[in-house]
Protein backbone atom coordinates (compact mmCIF):
# COMPACT_ATOMS: atom_id res chain seq x y z
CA UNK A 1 84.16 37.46 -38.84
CA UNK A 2 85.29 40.49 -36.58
CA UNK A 3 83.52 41.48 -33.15
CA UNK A 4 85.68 44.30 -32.77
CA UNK A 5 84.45 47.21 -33.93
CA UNK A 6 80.25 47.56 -34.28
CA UNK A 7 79.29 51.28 -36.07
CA UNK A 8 75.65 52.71 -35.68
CA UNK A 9 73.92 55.52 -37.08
CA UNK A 10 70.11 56.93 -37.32
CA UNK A 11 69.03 58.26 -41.19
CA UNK A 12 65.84 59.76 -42.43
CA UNK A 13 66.05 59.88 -46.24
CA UNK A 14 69.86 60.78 -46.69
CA UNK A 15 70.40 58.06 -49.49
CA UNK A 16 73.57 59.83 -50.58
CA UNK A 17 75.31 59.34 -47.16
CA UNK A 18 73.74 56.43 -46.15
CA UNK A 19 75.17 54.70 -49.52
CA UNK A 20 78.69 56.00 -48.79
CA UNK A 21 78.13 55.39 -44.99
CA UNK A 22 77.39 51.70 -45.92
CA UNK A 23 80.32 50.99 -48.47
CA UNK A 24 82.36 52.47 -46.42
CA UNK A 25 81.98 50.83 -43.03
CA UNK A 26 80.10 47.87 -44.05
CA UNK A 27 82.96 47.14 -46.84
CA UNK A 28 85.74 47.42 -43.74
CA UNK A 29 83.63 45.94 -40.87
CA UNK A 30 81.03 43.76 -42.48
CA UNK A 31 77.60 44.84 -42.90
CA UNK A 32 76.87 42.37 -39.96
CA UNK A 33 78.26 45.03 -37.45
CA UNK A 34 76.67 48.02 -38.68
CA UNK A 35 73.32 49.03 -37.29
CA UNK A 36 71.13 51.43 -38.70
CA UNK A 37 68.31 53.34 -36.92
CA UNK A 38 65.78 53.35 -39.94
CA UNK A 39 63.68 56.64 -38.48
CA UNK A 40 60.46 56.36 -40.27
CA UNK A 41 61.05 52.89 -41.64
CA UNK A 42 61.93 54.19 -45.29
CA UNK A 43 61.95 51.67 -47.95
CA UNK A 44 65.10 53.52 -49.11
CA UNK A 45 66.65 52.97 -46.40
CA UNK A 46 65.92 49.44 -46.06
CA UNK A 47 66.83 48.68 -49.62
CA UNK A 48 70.28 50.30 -49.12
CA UNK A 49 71.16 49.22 -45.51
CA UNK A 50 70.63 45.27 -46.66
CA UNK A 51 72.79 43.43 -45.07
CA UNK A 52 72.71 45.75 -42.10
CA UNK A 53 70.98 45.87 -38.58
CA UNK A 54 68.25 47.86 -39.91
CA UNK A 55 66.19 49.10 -36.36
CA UNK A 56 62.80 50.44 -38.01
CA UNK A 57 61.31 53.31 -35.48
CA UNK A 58 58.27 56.23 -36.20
CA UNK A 59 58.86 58.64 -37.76
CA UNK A 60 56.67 61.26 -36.94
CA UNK A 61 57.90 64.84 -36.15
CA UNK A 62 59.20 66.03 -32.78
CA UNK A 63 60.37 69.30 -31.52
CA UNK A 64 62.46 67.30 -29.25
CA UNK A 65 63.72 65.21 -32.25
CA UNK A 66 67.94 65.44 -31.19
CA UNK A 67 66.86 64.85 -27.46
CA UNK A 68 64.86 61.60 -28.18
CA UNK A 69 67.32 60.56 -30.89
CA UNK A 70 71.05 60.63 -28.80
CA UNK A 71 69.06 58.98 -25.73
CA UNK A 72 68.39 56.13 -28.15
CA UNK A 73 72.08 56.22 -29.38
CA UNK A 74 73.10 56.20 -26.22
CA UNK A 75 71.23 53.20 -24.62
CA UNK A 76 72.18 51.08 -27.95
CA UNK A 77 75.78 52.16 -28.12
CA UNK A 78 75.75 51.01 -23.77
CA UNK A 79 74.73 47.60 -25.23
CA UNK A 80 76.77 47.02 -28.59
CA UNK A 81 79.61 47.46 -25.78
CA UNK A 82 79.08 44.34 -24.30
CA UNK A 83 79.36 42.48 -27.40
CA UNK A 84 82.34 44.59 -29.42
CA UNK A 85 85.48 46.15 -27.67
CA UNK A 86 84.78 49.91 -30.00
CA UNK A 87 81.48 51.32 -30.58
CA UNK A 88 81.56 54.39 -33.53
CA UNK A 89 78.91 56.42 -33.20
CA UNK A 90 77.98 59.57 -35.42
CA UNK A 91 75.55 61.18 -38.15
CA UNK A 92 75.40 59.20 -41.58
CA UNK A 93 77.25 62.26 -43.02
CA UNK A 94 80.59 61.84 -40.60
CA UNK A 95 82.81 58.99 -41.40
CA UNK A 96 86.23 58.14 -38.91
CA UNK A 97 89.06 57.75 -41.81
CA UNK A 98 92.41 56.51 -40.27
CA UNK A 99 95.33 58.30 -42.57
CA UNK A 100 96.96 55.79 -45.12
CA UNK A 101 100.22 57.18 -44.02
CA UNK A 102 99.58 55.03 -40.75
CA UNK A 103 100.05 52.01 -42.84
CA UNK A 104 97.40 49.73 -41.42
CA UNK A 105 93.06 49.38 -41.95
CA UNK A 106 91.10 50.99 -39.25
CA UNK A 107 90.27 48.05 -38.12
CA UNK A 108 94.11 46.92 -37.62
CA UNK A 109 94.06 50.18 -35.63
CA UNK A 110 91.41 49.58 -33.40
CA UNK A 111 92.49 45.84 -32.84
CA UNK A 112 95.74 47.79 -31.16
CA UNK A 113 93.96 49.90 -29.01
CA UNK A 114 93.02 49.01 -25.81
CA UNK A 115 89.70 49.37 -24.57
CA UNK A 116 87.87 51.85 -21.84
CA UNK A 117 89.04 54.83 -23.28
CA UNK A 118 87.07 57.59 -25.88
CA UNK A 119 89.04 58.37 -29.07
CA UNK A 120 88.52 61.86 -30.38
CA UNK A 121 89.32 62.01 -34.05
CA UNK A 122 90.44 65.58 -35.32
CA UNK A 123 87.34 67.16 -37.31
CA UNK A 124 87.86 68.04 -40.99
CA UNK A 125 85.08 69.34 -43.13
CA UNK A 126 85.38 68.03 -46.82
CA UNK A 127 84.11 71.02 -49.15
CA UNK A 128 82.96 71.51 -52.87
CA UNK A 129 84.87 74.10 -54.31
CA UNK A 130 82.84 75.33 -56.97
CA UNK A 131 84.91 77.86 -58.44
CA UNK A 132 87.64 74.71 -59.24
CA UNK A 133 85.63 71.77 -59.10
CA UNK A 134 82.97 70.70 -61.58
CA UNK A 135 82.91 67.11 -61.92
CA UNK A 136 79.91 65.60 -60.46
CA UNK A 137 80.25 62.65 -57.97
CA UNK A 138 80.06 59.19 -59.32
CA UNK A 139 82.03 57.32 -57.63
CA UNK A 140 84.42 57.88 -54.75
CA UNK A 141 84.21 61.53 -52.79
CA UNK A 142 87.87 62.02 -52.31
CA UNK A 143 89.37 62.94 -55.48
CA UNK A 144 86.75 64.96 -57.17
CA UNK A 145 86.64 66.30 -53.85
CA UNK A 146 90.14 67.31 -52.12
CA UNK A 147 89.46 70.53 -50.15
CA UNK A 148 89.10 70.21 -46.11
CA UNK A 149 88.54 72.76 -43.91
CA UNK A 150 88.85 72.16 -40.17
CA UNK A 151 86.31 71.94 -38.46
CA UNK A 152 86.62 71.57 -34.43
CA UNK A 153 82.49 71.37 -33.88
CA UNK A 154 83.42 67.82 -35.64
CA UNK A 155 86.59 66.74 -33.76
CA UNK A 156 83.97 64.27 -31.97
CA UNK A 157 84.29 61.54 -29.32
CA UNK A 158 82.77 59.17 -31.52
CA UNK A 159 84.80 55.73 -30.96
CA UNK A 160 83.38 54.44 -27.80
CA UNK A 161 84.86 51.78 -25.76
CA UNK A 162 84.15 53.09 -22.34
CA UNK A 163 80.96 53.44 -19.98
CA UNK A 164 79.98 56.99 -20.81
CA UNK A 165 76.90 59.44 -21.47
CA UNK A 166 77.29 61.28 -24.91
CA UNK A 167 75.88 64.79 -25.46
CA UNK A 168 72.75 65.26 -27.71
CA UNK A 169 74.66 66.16 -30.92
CA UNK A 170 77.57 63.69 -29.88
CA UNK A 171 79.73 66.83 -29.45
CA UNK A 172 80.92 65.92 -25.68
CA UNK A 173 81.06 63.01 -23.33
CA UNK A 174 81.25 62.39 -19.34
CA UNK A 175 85.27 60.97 -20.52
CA UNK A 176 88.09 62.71 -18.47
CA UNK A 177 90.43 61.68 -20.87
CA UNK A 178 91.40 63.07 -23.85
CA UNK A 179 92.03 60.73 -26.54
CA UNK A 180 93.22 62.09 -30.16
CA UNK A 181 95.28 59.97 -32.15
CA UNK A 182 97.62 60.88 -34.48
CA UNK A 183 96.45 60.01 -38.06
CA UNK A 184 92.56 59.99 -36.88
CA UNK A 185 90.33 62.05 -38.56
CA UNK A 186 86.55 62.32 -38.72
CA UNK A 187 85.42 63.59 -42.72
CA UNK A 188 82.14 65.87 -42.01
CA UNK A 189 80.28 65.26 -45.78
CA UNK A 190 77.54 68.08 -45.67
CA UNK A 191 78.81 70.39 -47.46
CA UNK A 192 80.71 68.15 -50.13
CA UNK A 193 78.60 68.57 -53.02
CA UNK A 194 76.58 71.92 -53.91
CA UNK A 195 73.44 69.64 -55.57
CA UNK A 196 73.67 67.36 -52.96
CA UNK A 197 73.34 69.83 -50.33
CA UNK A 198 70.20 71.54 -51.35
CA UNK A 199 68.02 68.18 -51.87
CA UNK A 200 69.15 67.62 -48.20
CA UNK A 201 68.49 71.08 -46.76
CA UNK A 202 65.22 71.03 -48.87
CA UNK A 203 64.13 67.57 -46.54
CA UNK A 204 65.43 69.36 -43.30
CA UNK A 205 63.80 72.63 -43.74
CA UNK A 206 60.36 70.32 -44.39
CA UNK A 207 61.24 68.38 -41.15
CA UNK A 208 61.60 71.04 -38.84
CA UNK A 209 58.71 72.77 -40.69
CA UNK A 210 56.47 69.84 -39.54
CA UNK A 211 56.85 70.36 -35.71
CA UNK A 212 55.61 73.41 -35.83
CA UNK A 213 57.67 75.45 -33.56
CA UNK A 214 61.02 77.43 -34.60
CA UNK A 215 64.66 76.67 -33.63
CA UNK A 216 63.99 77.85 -30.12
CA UNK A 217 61.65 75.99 -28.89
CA UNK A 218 62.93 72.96 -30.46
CA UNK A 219 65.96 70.28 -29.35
CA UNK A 220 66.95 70.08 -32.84
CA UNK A 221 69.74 71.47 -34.47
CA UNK A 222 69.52 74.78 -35.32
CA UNK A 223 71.01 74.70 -38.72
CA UNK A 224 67.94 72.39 -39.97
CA UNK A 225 65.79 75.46 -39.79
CA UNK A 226 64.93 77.27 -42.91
CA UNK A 227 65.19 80.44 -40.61
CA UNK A 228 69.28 79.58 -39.95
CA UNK A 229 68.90 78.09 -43.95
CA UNK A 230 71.06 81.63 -46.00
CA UNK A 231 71.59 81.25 -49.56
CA UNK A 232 73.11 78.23 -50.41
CA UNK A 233 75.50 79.40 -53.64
CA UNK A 234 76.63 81.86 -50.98
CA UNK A 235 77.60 79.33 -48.69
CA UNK A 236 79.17 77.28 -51.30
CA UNK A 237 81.25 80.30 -52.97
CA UNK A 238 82.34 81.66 -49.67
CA UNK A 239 85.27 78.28 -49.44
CA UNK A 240 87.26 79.94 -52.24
CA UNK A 241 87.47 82.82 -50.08
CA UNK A 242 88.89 80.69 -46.99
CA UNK A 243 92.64 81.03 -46.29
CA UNK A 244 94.50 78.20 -47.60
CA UNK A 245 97.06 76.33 -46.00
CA UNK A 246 100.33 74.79 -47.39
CA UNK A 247 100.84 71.00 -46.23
CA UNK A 248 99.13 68.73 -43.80
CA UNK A 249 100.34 69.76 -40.82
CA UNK A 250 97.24 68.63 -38.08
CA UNK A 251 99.49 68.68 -34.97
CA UNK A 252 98.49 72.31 -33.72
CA UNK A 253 95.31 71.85 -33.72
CA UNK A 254 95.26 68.25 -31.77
CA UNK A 255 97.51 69.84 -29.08
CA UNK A 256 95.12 73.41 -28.73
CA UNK A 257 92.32 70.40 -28.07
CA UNK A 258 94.36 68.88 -25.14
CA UNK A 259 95.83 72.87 -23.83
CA UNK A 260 92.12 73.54 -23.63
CA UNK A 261 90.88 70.50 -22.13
CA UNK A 262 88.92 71.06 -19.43
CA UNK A 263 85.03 70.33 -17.71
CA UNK A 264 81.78 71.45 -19.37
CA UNK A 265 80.66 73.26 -16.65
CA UNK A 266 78.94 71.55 -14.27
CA UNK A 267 77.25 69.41 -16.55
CA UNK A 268 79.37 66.09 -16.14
CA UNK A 269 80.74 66.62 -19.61
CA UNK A 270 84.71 67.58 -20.60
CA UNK A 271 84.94 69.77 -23.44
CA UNK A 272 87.75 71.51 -25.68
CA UNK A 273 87.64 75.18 -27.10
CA UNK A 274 85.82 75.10 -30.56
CA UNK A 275 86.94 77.87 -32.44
CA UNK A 276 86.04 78.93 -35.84
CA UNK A 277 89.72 78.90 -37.96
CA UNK A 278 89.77 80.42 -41.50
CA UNK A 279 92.11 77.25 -42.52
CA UNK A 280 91.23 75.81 -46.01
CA UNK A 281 93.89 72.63 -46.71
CA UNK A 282 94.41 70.52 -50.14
CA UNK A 283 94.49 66.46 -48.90
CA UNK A 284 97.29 65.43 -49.57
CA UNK A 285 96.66 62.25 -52.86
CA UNK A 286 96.96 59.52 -50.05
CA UNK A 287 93.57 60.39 -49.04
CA UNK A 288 92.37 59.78 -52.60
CA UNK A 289 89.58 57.20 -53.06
CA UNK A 290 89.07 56.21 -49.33
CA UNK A 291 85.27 56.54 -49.26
C-alpha cells in the first residue's frame, strides 16, 4: 500500500469524468488515496467514488462558488501533505499522464522525485474532431480520441509537495520555482466528446443560473455562464480548422514557460505567459488507451 502520492478533486454531477477520474487514479494509486469532495452529497457520486475518500459538503448555490471551493482545496491539500510526499490537485476533467516513452508508472516517477518542489505539467487539451471522428466513447478516451491541442491555461501546478497557496482556478501558486518535467503532461477532457459536452454545459449553465447574478459579479468561472455559453457545434467544428502540427515535439513550449517565468504582480503568485497557439497535434499511438 503506497503513501506516496494522495490525488483530490471536488465534482458536482460530472459522472463521465468522475468515472474516468476514478479508474484512472484510483486504478494507479489505490482508491484509498483518492479523496473526493462530494459537493452536494450526490448519490452518483457516492456510488462511483466507492472505495474513495468521499467528503460530502452542501451544495447549495454561491456566487462565490470558485472562491469557497480552492480555499477548501487548499486547506485539505496543506494536510494530505503531512501524510503523502505529492499531493495532485485539479478539476475531475484534468488528469496528470506521464508519457509511456518515459518507461516507468507515474507513480515510479513521483517515487524519484524529491519533495518541496511544484511540478508543472505541460497543458494539452484532448479534442473531438467531428469532421474525422464518429465513434462514440465506450471505453478508453485515447484512441477514439487522438487530437490535442495545447493548451497553456492548463499547463497547471497541480503536483504539490511543497508549503504553498494555490490560485482559485489552480492556475498559479506562491512557488518560485519552475518545475516542468519532460514527459509530464496534464490531458484537459472538456471538450473531448461533442454529446458529452452539452449534458455538462447544460448542468453549468443551470448552476450559475441558480445564484442569480451574471459572470461579473460572480467568483466563478466565466465560461460556466450561458452568457460566455456560443453554439456548441461551432465550437466543436472550429478544431478542424486549427493548424496542425507534424510530430510531438513539446520542448518549445516548456522552455517559452520558463523564458517567461516571472511574478504575478504583486499578488505573491509566479506566473508564465499564457498565450492562445493555433497548434492542433495527432498523439502519437503510445498515448493510446492510458485513461
Amino acid at each position: 500500500m503506497q503513501s506516496t502520492v494522495a490525488v483530490i478533486t471536488m465534482v458536482r454531477d460530472d459522472a463521465f469524468f468522475l468515472k474516468k477520474w476514478v479508474e484512472y487514479y484510483g486504478g494507479m494509486f489505490g482508491r484509498e488515496n483518492c479523496y473526493v469532495v462530494n459537493h452536494g452529497r450526490g448519490a452518483e457520486v457516492a456510488r462511483i467514488a466507492d472505495g474513495c475518500n468521499i467528503i460530502g459538503i452542501p451544495g447549495e448555490a454561491h456566487k462565490n462558488f470558485d472562491m469557497k471551493r480552492w480555499r477548501l482545496l487548499n486547506n485539505l491539500v496543506h494536510g494530505l501533505r503531512s501524510y503523502y510526499k505529492h499531493v495532485i490537485v485539479g478539476d475531475v476533467d484534468e488528469l496528470v499522464v506521464l508519457d509511456p516513452i518515459a518507461n516507468k508508472s507515474l507513480l515510479r516517477f513521483l517515487e524519484q522525485t524529491p519533495k518541496n518542489r511544484v511540478l508543472t505539467p505541460l497543458g494539452l487539451e484532448v479534442v473531438h474532431r467531428i469532421d474525422v471522428e464518429g465513434d462514440d466513447i465506450t471505453g478508453p478516451i485515447l484512441g477514439p480520441r487522438r487530437f490535442v491541442r495545447l493548451a497553456p491555461h492548463y499547463s497547471k501546478p497541480g503536483v504539490v509537495s511543497e508549503g504553498v497557496k494555490i490560485a482559485r482556478g489552480g492556475h498559479f501558486t506562491q512557488a518560485s520555482d519552475l518545475y516542468t518535467p519532460e514527459n509530464l503532461y496534464l490531458f484537459h477532457l472538456k471538450f473531448c466528446d461533442f454529446g458529452n459536452y452539452v449534458g455538462v454545459m447544460d448542468r453549468r449553465n443551470e448552476v450559475t443560473a441558480a445564484t442569480g447574478v451574471g459572470a461579473k459579479e460572480a467568483s466563478i468561472g466565466r465560461h460556466w455562464f450561458a452568457e460566455a455559453r456560443g453554439e456548441d457545434r461551432a465550437v466543436f467544428d472550429a478544431f478542424a480548422d486549427m493548424t496542425q502540427v507534424e510530430g510531438f515535439d513539446m520542448a518549445p513550449y516548456r522552455k517559452a514557460m520558463h523564458d517567461t517565468w516571472e511574478p504575478r504582480g504583486d499578488t505573491g503568485f509566479w506566473q508564465f505567459d499564457r498565450p492562445d497557439i493555433d497548434a492542433l497535434y495527432e498523439l502519437p499511438e503510445r498515448f493510446f488507451g492510458a485513461f
